[in-house]
N, C-alpha and C. Protein backbone atom coordinates (compact mmCIF):
# COMPACT_ATOMS: atom_id res chain seq x y z
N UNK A 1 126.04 110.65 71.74
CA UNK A 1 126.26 110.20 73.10
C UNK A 1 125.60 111.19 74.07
N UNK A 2 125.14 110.40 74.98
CA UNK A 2 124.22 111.38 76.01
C UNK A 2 125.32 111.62 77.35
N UNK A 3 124.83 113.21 77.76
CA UNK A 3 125.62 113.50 79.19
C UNK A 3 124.89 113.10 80.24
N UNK A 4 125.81 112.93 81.57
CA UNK A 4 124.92 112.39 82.65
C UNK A 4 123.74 113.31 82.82
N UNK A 5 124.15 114.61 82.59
CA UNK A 5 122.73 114.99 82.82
C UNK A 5 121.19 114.80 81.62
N UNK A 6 121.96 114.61 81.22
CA UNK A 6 120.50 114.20 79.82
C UNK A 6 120.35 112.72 80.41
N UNK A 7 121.01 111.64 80.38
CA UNK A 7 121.08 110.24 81.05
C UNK A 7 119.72 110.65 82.36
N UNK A 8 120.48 111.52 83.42
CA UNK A 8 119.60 111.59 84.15
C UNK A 8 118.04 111.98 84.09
N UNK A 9 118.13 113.29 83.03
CA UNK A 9 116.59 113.88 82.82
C UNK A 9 115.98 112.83 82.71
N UNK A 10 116.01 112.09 81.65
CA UNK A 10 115.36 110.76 80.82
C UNK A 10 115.05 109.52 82.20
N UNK A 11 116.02 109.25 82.92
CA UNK A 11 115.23 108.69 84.09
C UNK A 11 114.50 109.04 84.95
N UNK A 12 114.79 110.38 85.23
CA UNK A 12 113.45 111.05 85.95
C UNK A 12 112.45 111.24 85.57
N UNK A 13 112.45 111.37 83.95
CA UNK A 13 111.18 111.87 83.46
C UNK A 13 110.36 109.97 82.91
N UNK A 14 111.01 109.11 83.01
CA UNK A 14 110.36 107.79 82.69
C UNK A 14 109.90 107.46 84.29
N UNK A 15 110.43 107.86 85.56
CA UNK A 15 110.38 107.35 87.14
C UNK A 15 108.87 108.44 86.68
N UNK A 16 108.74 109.56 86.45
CA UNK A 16 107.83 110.29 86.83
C UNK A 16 106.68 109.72 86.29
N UNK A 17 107.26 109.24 84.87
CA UNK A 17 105.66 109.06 84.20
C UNK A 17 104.86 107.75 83.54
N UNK A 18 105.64 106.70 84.85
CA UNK A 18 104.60 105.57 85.24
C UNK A 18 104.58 104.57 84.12
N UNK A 19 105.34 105.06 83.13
CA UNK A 19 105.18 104.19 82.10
C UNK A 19 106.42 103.02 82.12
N UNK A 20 106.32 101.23 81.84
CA UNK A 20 107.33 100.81 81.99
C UNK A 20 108.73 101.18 80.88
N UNK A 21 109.55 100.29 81.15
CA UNK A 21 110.68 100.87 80.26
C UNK A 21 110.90 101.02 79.04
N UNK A 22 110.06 100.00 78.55
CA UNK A 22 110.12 99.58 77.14
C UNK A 22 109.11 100.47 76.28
N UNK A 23 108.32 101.11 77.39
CA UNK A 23 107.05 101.82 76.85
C UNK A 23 107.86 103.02 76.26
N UNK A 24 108.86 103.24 77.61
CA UNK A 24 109.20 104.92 77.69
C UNK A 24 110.12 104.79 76.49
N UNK A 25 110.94 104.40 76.16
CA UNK A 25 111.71 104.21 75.53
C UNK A 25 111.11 103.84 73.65
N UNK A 26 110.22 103.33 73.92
CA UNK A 26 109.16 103.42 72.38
C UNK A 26 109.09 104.80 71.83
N UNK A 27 108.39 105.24 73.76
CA UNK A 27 107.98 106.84 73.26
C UNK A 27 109.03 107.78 72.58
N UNK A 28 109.91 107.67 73.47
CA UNK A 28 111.29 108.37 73.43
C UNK A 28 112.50 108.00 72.25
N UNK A 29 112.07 107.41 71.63
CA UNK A 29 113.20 106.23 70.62
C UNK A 29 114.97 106.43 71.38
N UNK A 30 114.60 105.93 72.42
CA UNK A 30 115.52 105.09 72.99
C UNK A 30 116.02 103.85 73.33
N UNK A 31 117.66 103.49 73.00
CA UNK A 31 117.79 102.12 72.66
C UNK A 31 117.14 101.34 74.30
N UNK A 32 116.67 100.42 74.44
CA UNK A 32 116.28 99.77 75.68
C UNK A 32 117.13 99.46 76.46
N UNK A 33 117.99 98.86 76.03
CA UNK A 33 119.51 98.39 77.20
C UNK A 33 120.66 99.81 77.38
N UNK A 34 120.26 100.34 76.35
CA UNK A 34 121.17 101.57 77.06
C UNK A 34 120.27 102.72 77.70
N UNK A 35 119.11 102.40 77.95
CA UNK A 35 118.34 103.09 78.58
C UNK A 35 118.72 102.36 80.52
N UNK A 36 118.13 100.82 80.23
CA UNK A 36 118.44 100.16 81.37
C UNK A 36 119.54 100.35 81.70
N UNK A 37 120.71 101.00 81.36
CA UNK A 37 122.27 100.96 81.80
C UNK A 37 122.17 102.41 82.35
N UNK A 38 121.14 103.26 81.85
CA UNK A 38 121.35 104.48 82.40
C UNK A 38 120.88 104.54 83.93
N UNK A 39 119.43 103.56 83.77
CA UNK A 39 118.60 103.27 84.98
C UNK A 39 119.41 102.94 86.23
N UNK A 40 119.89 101.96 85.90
CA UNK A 40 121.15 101.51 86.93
C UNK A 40 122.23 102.63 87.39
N UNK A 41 122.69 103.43 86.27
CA UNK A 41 123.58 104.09 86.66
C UNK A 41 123.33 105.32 87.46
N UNK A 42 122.07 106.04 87.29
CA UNK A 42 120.87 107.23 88.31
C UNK A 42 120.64 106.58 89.42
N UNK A 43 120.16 104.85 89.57
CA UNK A 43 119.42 104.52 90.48
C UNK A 43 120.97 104.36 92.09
N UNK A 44 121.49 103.74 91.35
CA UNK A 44 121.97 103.40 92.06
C UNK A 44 123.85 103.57 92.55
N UNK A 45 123.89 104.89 91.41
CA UNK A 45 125.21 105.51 92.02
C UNK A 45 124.77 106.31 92.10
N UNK A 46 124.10 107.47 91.43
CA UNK A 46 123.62 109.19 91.57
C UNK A 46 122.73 109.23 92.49
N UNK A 47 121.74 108.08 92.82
CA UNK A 47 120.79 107.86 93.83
C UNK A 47 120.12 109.23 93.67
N UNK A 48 119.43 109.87 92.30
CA UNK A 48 118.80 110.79 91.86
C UNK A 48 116.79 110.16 92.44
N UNK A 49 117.09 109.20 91.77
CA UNK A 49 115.87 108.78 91.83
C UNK A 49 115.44 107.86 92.85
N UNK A 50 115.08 108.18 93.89
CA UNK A 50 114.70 107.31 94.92
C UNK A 50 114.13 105.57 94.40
N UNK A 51 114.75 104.44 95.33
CA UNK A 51 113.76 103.56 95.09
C UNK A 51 112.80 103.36 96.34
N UNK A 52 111.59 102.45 95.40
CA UNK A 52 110.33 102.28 96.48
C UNK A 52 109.96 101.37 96.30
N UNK A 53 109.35 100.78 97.86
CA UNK A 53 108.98 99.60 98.10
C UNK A 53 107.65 99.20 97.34
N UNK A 54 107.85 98.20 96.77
CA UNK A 54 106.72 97.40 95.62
C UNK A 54 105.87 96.78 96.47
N UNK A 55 104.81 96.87 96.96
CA UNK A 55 103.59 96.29 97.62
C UNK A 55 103.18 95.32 96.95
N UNK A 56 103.62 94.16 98.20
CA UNK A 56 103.00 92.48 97.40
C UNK A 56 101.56 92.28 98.51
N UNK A 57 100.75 91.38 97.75
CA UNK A 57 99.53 90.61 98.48
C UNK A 57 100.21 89.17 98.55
N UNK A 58 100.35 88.65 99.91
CA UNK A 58 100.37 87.73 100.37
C UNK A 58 99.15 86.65 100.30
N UNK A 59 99.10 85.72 99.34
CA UNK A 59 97.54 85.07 99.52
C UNK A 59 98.00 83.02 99.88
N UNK A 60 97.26 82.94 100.94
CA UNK A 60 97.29 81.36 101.35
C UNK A 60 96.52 80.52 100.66
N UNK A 61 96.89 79.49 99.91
CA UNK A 61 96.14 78.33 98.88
C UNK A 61 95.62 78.16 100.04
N UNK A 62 94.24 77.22 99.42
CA UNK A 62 93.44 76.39 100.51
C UNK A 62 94.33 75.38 100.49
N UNK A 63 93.62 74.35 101.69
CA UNK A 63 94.42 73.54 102.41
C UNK A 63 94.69 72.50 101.21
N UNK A 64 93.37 72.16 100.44
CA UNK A 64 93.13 71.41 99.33
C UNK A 64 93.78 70.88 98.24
N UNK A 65 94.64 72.04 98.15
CA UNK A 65 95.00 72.69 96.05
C UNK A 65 96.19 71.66 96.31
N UNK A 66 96.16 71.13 95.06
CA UNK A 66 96.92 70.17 94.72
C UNK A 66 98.66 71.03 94.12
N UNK A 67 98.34 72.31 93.68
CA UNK A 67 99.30 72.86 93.23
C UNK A 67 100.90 72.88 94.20
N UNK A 68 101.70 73.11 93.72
CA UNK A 68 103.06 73.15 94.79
C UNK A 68 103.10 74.87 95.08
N UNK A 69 103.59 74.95 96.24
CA UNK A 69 103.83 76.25 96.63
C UNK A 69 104.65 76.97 95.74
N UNK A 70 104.33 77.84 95.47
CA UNK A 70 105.07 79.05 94.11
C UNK A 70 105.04 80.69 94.59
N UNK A 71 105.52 81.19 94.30
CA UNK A 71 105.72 83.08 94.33
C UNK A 71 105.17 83.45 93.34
N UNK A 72 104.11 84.28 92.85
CA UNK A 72 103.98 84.74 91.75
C UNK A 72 103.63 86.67 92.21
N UNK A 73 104.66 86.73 90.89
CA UNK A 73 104.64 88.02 90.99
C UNK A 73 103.90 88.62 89.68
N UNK A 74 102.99 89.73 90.53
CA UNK A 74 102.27 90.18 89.27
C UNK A 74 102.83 91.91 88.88
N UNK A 75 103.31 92.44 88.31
CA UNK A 75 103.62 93.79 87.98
C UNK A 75 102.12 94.10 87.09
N UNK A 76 102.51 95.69 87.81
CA UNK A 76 101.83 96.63 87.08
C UNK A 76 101.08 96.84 85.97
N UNK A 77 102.54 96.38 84.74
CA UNK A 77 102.43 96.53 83.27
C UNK A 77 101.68 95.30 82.49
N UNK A 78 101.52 94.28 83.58
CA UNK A 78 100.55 92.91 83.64
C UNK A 78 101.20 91.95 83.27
N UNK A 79 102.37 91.90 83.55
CA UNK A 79 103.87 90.55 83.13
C UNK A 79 103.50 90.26 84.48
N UNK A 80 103.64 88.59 84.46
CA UNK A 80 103.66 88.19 85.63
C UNK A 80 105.13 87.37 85.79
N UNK A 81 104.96 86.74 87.16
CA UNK A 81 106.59 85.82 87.13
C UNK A 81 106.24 85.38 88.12
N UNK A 82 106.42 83.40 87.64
CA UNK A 82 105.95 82.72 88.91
C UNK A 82 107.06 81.76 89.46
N UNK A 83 107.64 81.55 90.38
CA UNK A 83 109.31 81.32 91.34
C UNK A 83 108.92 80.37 91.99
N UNK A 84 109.43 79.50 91.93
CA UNK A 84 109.45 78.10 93.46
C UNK A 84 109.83 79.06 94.30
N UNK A 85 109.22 78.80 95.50
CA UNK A 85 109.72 79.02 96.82
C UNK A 85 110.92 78.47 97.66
N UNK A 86 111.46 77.88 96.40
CA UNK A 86 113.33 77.26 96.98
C UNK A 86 114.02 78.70 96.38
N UNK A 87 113.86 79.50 95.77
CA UNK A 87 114.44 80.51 95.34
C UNK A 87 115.36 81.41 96.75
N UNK A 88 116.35 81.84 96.66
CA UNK A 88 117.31 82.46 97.38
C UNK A 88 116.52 83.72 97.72
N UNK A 89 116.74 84.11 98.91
CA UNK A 89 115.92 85.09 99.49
C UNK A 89 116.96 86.65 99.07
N UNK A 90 118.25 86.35 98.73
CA UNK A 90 118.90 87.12 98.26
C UNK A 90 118.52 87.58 96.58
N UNK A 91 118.86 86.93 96.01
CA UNK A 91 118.19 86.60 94.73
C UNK A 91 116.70 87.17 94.39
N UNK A 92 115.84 86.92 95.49
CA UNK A 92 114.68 87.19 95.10
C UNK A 92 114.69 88.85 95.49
N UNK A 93 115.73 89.40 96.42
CA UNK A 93 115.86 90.60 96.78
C UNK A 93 116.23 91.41 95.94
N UNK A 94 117.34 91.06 95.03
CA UNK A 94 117.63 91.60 93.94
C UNK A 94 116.84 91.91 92.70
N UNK A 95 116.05 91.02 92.50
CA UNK A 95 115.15 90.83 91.21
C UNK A 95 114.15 91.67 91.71
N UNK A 96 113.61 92.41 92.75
CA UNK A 96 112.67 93.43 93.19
C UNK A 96 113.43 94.22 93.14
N UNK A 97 114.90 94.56 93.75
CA UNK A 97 115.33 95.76 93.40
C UNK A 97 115.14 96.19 92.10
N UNK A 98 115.90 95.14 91.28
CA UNK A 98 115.98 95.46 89.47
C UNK A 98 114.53 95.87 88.96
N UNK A 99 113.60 95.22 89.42
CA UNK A 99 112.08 95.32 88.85
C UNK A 99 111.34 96.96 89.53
N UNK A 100 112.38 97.30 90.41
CA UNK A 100 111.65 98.55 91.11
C UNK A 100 111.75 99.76 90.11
């Protein structure tokens, strides 16, 4: 069993080094969901690790495109995720927090 402070090192040192979770956690042979439980628990009670705002590109279909209006989100690690735009603006707030 890990102490908060080992819990914590391990999120600072995965926030520091850019790699996603699943990566860090390969590296590290750490279980993934109890990694993510730690994430949560630094991010957002110890508030050790700052969060930061994820920079989206806003892009307008031509007038043309037959497609329906959608959100697509592209991350970093090259997973994308594409949302109707009926999606809850709350909801969609959360799922950037979690993804931050």
């Amino acid at each position: 069993m890990k102490t908060n402070a080992q819990c914590r090192r391990h999120v600072k040192a995965w926030h520091e080094s850019g790699l996603s979770q699943a990566d860090y956690c390969r590296q590290q042979d750490v279980n993934p969901k109890t990694f993510s439980r730690w994430v949560k628990l630094v991010i957002y009670r110890d508030k050790d690790v700052p969060l930061e705002v994820i920079p989206i590109q806003v892009m307008q279909s031509t007038p043309d495109a037959i497609t329906p209006v959608k959100i697509l989100l592209r991350l970093e690690q090259g997973a994308q995720l594409e949302l109707s735009t009926a999606v809850s603006p709350h909801w969609l707030a959360e799922l950037l927090q979690c993804l931050a």
